[in-house]
C-alpha atoms as a PDB file:
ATOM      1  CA  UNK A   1     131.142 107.562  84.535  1.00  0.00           C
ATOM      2  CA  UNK A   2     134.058 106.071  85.330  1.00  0.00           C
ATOM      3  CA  UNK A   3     136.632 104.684  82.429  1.00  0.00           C
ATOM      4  CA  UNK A   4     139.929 102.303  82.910  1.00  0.00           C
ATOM      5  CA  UNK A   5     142.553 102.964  80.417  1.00  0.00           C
ATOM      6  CA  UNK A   6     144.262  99.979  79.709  1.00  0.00           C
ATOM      7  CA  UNK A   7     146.623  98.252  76.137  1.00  0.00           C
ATOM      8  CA  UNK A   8     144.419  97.037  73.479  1.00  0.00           C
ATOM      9  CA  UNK A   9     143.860  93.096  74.421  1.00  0.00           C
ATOM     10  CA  UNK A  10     144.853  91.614  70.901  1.00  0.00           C
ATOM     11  CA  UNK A  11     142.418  89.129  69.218  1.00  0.00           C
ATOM     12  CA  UNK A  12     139.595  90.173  71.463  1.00  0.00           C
ATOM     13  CA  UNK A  13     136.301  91.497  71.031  1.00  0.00           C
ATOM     14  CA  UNK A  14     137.070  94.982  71.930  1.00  0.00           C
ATOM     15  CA  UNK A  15     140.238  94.673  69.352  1.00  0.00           C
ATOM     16  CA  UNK A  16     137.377  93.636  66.485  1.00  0.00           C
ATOM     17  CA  UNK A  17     135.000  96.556  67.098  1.00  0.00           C
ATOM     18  CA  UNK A  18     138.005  99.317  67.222  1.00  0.00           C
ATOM     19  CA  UNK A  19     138.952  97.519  64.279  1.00  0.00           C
ATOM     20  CA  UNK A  20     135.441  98.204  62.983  1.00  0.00           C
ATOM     21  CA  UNK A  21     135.460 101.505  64.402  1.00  0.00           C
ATOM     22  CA  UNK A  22     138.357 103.004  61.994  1.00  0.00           C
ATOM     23  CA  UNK A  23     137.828 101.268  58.954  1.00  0.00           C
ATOM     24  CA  UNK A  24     134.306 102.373  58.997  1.00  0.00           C
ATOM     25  CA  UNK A  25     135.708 105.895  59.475  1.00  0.00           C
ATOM     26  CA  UNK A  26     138.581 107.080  58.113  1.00  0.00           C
ATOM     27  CA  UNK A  27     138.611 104.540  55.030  1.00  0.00           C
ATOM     28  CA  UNK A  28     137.974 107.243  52.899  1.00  0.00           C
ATOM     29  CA  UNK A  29     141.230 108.970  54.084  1.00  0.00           C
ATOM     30  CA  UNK A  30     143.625 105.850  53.107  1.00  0.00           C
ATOM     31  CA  UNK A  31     144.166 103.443  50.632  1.00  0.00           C
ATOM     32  CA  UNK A  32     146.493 101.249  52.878  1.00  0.00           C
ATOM     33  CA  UNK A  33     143.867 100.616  55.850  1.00  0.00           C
ATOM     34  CA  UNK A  34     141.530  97.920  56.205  1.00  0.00           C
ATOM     35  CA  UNK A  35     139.921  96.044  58.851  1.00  0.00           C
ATOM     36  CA  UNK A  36     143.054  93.528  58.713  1.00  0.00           C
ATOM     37  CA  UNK A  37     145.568  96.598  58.942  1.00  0.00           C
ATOM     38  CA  UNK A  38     143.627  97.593  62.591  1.00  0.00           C
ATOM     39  CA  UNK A  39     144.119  94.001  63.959  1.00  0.00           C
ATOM     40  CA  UNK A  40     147.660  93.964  63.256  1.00  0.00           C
ATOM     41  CA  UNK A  41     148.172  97.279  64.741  1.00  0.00           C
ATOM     42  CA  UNK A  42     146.585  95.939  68.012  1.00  0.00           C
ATOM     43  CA  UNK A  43     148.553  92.684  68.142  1.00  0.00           C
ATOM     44  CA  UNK A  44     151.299  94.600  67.298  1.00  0.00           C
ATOM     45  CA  UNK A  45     151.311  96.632  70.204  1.00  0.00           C
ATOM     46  CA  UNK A  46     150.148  94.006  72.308  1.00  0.00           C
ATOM     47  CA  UNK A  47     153.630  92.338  71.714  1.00  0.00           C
ATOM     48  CA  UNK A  48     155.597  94.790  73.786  1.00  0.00           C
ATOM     49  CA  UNK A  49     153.162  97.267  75.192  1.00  0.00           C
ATOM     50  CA  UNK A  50     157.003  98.986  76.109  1.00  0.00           C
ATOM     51  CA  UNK A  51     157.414  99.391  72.705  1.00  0.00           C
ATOM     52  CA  UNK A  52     156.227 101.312  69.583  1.00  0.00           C
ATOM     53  CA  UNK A  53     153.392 101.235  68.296  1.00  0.00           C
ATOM     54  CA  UNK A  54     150.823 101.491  71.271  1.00  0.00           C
ATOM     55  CA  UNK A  55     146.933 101.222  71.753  1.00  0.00           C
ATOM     56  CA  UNK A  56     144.931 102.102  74.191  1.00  0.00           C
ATOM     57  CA  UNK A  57     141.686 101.608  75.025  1.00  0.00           C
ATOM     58  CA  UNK A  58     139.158 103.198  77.131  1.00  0.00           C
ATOM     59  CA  UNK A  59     137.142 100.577  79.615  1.00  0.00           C
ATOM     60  CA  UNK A  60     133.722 101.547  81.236  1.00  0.00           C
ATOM     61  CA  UNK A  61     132.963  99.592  84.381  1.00  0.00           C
ATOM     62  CA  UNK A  62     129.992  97.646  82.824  1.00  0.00           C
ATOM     63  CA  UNK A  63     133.045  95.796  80.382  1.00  0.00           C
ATOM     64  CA  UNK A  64     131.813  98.556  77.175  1.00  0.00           C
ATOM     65  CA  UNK A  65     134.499  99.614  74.876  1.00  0.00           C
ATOM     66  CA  UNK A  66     133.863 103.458  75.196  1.00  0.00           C
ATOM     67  CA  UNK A  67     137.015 104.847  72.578  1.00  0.00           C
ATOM     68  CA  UNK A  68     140.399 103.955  71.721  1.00  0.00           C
ATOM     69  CA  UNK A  69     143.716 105.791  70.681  1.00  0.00           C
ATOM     70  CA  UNK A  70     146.845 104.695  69.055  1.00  0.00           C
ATOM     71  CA  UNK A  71     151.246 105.968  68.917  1.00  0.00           C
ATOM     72  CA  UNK A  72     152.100 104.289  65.245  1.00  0.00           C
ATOM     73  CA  UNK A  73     155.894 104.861  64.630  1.00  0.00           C
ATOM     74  CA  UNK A  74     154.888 105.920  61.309  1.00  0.00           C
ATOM     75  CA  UNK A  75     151.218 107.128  59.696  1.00  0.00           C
ATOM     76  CA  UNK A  76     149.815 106.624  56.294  1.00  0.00           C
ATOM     77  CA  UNK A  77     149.762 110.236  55.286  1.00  0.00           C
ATOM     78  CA  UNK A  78     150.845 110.183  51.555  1.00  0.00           C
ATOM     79  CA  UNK A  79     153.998 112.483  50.835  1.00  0.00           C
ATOM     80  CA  UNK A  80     154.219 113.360  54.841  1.00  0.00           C
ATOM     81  CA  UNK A  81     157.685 114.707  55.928  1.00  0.00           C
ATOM     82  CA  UNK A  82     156.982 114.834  59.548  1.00  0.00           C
ATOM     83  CA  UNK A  83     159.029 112.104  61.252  1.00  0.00           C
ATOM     84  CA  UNK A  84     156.780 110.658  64.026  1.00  0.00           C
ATOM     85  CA  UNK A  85     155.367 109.195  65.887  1.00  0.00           C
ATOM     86  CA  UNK A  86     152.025 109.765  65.224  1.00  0.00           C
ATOM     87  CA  UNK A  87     148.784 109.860  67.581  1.00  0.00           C
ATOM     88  CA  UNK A  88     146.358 108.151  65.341  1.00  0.00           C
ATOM     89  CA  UNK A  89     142.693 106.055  65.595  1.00  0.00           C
ATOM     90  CA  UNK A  90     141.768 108.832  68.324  1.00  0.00           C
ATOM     91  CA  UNK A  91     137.932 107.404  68.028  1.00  0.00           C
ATOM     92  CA  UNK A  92     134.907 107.613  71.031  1.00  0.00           C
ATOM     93  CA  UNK A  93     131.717 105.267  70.518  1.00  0.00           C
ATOM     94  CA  UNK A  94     129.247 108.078  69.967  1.00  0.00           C
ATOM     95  CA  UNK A  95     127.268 106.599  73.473  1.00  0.00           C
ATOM     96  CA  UNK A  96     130.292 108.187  75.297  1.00  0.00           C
ATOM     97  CA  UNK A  97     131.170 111.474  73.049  1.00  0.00           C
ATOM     98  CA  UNK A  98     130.966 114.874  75.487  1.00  0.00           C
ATOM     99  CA  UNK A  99     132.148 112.936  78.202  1.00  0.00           C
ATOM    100  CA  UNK A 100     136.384 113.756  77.894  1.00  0.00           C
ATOM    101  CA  UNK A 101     136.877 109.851  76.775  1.00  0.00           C
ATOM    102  CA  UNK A 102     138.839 111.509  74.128  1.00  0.00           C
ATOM    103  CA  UNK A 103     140.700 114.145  76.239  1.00  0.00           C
ATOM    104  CA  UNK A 104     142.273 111.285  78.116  1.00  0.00           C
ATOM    105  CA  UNK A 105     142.785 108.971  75.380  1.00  0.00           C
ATOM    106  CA  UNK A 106     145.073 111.396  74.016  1.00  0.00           C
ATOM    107  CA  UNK A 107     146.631 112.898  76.974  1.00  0.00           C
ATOM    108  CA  UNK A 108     147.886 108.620  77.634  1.00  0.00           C
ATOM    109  CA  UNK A 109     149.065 108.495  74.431  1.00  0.00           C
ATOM    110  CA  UNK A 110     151.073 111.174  74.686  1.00  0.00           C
ATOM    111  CA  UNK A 111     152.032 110.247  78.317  1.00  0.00           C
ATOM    112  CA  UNK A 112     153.382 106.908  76.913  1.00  0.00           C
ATOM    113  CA  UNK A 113     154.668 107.602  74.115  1.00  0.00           C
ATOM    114  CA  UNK A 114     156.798 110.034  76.028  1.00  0.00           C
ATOM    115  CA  UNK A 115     157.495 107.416  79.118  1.00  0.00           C
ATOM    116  CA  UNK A 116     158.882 105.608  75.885  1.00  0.00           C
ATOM    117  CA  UNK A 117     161.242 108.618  74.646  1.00  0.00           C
ATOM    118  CA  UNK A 118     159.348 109.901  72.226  1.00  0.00           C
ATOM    119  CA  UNK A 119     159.819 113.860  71.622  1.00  0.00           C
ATOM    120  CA  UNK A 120     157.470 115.425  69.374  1.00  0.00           C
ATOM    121  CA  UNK A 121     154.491 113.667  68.403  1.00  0.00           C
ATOM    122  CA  UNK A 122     152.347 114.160  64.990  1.00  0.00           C
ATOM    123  CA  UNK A 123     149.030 113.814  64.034  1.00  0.00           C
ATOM    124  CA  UNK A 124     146.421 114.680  61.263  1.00  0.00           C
ATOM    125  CA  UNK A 125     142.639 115.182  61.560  1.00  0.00           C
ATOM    126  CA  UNK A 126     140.328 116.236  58.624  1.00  0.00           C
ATOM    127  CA  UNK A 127     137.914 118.425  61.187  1.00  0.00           C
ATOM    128  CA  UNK A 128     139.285 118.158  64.886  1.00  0.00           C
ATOM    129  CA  UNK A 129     141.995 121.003  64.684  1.00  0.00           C
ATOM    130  CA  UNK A 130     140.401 123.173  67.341  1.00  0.00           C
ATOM    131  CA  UNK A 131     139.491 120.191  69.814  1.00  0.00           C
ATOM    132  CA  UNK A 132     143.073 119.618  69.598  1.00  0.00           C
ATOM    133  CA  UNK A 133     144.628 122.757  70.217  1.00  0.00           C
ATOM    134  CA  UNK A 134     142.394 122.617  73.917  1.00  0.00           C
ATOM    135  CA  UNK A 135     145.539 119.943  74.717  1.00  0.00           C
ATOM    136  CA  UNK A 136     148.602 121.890  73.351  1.00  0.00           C
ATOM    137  CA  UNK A 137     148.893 120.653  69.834  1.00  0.00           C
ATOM    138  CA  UNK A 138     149.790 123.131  67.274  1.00  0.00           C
ATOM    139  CA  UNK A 139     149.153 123.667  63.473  1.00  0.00           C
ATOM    140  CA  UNK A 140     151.965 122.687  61.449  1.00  0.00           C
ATOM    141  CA  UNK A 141     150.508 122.905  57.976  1.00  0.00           C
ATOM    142  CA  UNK A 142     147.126 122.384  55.687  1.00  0.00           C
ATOM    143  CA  UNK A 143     147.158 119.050  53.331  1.00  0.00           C
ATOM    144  CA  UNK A 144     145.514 116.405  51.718  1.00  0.00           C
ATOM    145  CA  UNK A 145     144.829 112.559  51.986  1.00  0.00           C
ATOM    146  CA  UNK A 146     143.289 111.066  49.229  1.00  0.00           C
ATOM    147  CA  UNK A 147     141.468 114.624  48.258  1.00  0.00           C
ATOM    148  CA  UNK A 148     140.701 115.024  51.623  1.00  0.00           C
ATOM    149  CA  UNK A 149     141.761 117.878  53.441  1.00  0.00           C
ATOM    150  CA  UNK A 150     143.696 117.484  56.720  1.00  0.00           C
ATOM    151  CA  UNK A 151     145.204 119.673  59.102  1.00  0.00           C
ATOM    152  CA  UNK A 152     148.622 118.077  60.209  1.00  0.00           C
ATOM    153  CA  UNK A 153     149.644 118.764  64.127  1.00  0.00           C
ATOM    154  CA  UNK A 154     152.376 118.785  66.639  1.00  0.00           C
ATOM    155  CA  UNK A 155     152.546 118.099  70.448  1.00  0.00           C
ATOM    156  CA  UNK A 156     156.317 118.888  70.838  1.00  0.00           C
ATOM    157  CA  UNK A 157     157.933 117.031  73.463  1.00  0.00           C
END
C-alpha cells in the first residue's frame, strides 16, 4: 500500500481521531494530556509547519488516516533532563501495523526536525526500545512516568 506523508491538517477529521488515538493510549503515562492538549499540538504545528512543534501524518490513497508522529520542543516526561526535541505520538491504526507506517513516520520526523536544525532528538517509549534501536536510536537511561516504566532514547544529530 501506498502512504502520503503530509502536516497534520488542523481542525480536521484526521486531527480528531489522532487526537483520539493518544489520549486513548498513553493517558495513563501523563497527567498533562488530554484530548484538548492533542488538538492544540496539531494546530500548533499547523501554524508554521517550518517551525517547532511538527506533526505528521500518514495518508493511504483511499483518504484513511493510517498513523501519525509528532517533534514537540519539549515532552511531558516528569523530572526529564534531556533538552529536546522530542519524537512523540509515534502511533499506527492497528489496520496498518507490520506494514513500516511507523518506520517512516519516524524517519520524517527526524528528517524535519533536522531540515529545521535540530541536533539530537529524544524520545521515551514504555515497550518499543528494540523497534527503535532498528533506526539508530540509542538507550540513554531507564525511568518512570506516572509509575510507568519508560526507556528514554536518543537519535543524535
Amino acid at each position: 500500500m501506498n502512504y502520503q506523508l503530509v502536516d497534520m491538517p488542523a481542525d480536521s477529521e484526521f486531527s480528531r481521531t489522532a487526537a483520539r488515538w493518544g489520549f486513548d493510549q498513553w493517558e495513563s503515562l501523563s497527567s498533562n494530556e488530554s484530548l484538548e492538549w492533542y488538538l492544540n499540538l496539531h494546530a500548533d504545528a499547523a501554524r508554521d509547519p517550518e517551525a517547532l512543534p511538527l506533526c505528521i501524518a500518514a495518508i493511504t490513497n483511499e483518504q484513511v488516516l493510517a498513523g501519525t508522529a509528532s517533534v514537540t520542543i519539549d515532552d511531558d516526561l516528569p523530572g526529564s533532563i534531556e533538552p529536546g526535541p522530542w519524537i512523540a505520538a509515534v502511533f499506527v491504526n492497528p489496520e496498518f501495523r507490520g506494514e513500516g507506517v511507523g518506520s517512516m513516520l519516524v524517519n520524517e520526523a527526524v528528517r524535519r526536525a533536522r531540515s529545521l536544525g535540530a541536533g539530537d532528538l529524544y524520545l521515551y517509549t514504555e515497550a518499543k526500545a528494540e523497534w527503535y534501536e532498528t533506526m539508530g536510536w540509542q538507550r540513554v537511561r531507564e525511568d518512570y512516568s506516572l509509575n510507568h516504566p519508560v526507556t528514554v532514547m536518543v537519535h543524535r544529530g
